[in-house]
C-alpha atoms as a PDB file:
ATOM      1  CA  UNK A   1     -28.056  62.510 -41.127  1.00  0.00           C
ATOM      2  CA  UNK A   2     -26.955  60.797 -37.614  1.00  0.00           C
ATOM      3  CA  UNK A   3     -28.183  63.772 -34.995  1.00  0.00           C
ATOM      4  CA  UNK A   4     -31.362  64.568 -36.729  1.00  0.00           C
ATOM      5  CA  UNK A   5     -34.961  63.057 -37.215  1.00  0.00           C
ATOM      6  CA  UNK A   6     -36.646  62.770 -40.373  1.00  0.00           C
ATOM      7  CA  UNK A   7     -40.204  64.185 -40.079  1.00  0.00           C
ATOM      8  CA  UNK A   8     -43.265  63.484 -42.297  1.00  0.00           C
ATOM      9  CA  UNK A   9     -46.190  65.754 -41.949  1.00  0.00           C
ATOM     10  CA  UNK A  10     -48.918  63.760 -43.450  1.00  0.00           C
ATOM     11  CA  UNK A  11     -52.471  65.660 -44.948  1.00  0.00           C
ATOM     12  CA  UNK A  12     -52.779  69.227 -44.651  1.00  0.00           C
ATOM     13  CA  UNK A  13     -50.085  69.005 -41.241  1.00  0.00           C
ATOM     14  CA  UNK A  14     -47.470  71.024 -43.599  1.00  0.00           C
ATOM     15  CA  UNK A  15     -49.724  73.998 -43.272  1.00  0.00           C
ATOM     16  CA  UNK A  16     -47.996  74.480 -39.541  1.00  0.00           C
ATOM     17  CA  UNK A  17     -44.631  74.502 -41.310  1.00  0.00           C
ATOM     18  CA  UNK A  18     -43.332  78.088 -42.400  1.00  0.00           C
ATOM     19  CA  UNK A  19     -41.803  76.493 -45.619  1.00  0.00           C
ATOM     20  CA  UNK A  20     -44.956  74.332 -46.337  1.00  0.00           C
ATOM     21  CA  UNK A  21     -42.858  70.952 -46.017  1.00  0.00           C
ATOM     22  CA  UNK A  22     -43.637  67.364 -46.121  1.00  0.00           C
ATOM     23  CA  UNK A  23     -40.676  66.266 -44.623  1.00  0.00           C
ATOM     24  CA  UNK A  24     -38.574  67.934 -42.296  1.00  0.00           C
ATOM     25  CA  UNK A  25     -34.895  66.825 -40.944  1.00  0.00           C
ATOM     26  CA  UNK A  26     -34.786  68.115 -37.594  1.00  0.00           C
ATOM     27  CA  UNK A  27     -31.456  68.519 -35.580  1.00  0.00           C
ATOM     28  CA  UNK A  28     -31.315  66.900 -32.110  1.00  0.00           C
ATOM     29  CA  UNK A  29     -28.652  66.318 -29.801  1.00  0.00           C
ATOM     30  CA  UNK A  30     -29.603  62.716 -27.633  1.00  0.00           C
ATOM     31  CA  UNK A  31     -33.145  61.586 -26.954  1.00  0.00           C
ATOM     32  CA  UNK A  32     -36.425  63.829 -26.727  1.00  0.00           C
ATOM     33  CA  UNK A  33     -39.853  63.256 -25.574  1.00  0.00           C
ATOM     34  CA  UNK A  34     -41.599  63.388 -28.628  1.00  0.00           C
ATOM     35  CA  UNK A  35     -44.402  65.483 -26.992  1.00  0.00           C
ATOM     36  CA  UNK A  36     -41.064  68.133 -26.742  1.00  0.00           C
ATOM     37  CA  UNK A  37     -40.541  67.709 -30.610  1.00  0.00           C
ATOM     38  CA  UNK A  38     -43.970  68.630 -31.563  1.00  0.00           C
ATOM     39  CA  UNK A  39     -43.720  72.141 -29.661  1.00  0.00           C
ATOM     40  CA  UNK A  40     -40.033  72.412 -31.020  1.00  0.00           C
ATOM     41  CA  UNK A  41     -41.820  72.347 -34.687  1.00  0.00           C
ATOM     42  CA  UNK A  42     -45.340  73.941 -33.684  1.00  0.00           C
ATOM     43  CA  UNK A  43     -47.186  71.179 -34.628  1.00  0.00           C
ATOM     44  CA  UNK A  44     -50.841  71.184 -31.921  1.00  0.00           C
ATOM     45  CA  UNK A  45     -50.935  67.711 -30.734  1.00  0.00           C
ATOM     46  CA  UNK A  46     -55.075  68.276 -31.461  1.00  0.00           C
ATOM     47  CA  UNK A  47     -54.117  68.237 -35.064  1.00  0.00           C
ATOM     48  CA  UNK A  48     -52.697  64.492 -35.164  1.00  0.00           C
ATOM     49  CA  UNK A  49     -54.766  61.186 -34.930  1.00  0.00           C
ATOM     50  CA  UNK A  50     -52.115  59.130 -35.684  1.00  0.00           C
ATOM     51  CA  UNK A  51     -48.226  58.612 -35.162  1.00  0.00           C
ATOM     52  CA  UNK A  52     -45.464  56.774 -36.147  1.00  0.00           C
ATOM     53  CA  UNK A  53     -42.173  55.962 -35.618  1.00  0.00           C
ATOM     54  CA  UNK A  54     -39.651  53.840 -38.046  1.00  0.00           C
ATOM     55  CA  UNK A  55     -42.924  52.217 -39.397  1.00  0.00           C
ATOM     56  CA  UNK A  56     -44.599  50.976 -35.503  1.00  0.00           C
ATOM     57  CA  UNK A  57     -47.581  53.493 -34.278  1.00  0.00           C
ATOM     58  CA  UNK A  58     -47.085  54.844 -31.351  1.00  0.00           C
ATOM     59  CA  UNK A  59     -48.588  57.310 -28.144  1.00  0.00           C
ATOM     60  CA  UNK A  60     -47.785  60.699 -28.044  1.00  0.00           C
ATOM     61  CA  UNK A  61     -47.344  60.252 -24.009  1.00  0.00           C
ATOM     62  CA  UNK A  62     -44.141  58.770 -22.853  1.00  0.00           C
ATOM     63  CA  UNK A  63     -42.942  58.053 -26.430  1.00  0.00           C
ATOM     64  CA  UNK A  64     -39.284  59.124 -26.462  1.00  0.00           C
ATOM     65  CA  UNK A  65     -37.538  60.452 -29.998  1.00  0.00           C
ATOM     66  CA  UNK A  66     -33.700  59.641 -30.909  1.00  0.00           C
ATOM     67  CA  UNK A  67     -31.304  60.596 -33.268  1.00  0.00           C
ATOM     68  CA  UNK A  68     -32.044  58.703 -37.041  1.00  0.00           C
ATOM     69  CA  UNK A  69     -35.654  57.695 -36.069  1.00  0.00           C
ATOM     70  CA  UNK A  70     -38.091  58.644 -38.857  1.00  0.00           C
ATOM     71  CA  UNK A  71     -41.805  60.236 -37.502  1.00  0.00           C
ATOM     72  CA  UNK A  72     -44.762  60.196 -39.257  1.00  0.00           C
ATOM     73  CA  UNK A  73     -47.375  62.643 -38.327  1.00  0.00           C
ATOM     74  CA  UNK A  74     -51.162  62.179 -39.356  1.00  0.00           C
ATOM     75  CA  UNK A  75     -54.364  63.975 -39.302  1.00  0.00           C
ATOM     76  CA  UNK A  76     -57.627  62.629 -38.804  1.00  0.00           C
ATOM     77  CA  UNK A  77     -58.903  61.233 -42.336  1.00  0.00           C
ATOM     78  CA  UNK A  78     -62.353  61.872 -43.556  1.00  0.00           C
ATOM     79  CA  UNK A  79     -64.458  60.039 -45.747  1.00  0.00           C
ATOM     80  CA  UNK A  80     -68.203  59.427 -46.915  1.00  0.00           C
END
């Protein structure tokens, strides 16, 4: 899928879905702050502790998406 970004809503992150999806292929058209792609898919940055993209973590701030990249999203985990 060459204008879209694969999505991966780790944890209980599919809850902000409407379908209740792990992965989501998400249509873009060139480059997009990836701060922009979580309000185009209503994810709350305050929900995510960690991110990837094609497998290297990255920052929410200044992190820029592009077509065929594949983002993970993660919650904070929780253990004892």
């Amino acid at each position: 899928m060459e204008n879209t970004v694969e999505i991966h809503l780790g944890g209980h992150l599919n809850f902000f879905d409407p379908d209740k999806r792990n992965e989501l292929h998400v249509p873009i058209s060139g480059e997009m702050r990836l701060s922009d792609m979580l309000e185009l898919i209503n994810l709350p940055s305050a929900e995510i502790a960690l991110i990837s993209i094609n497998g290297e973590h990255v920052d929410l701030e200044n992190t820029i998406v592009f077509p065929g990249d594949r983002i993970g999203f993660y919650p904070p985990m929780g253990g004892g």
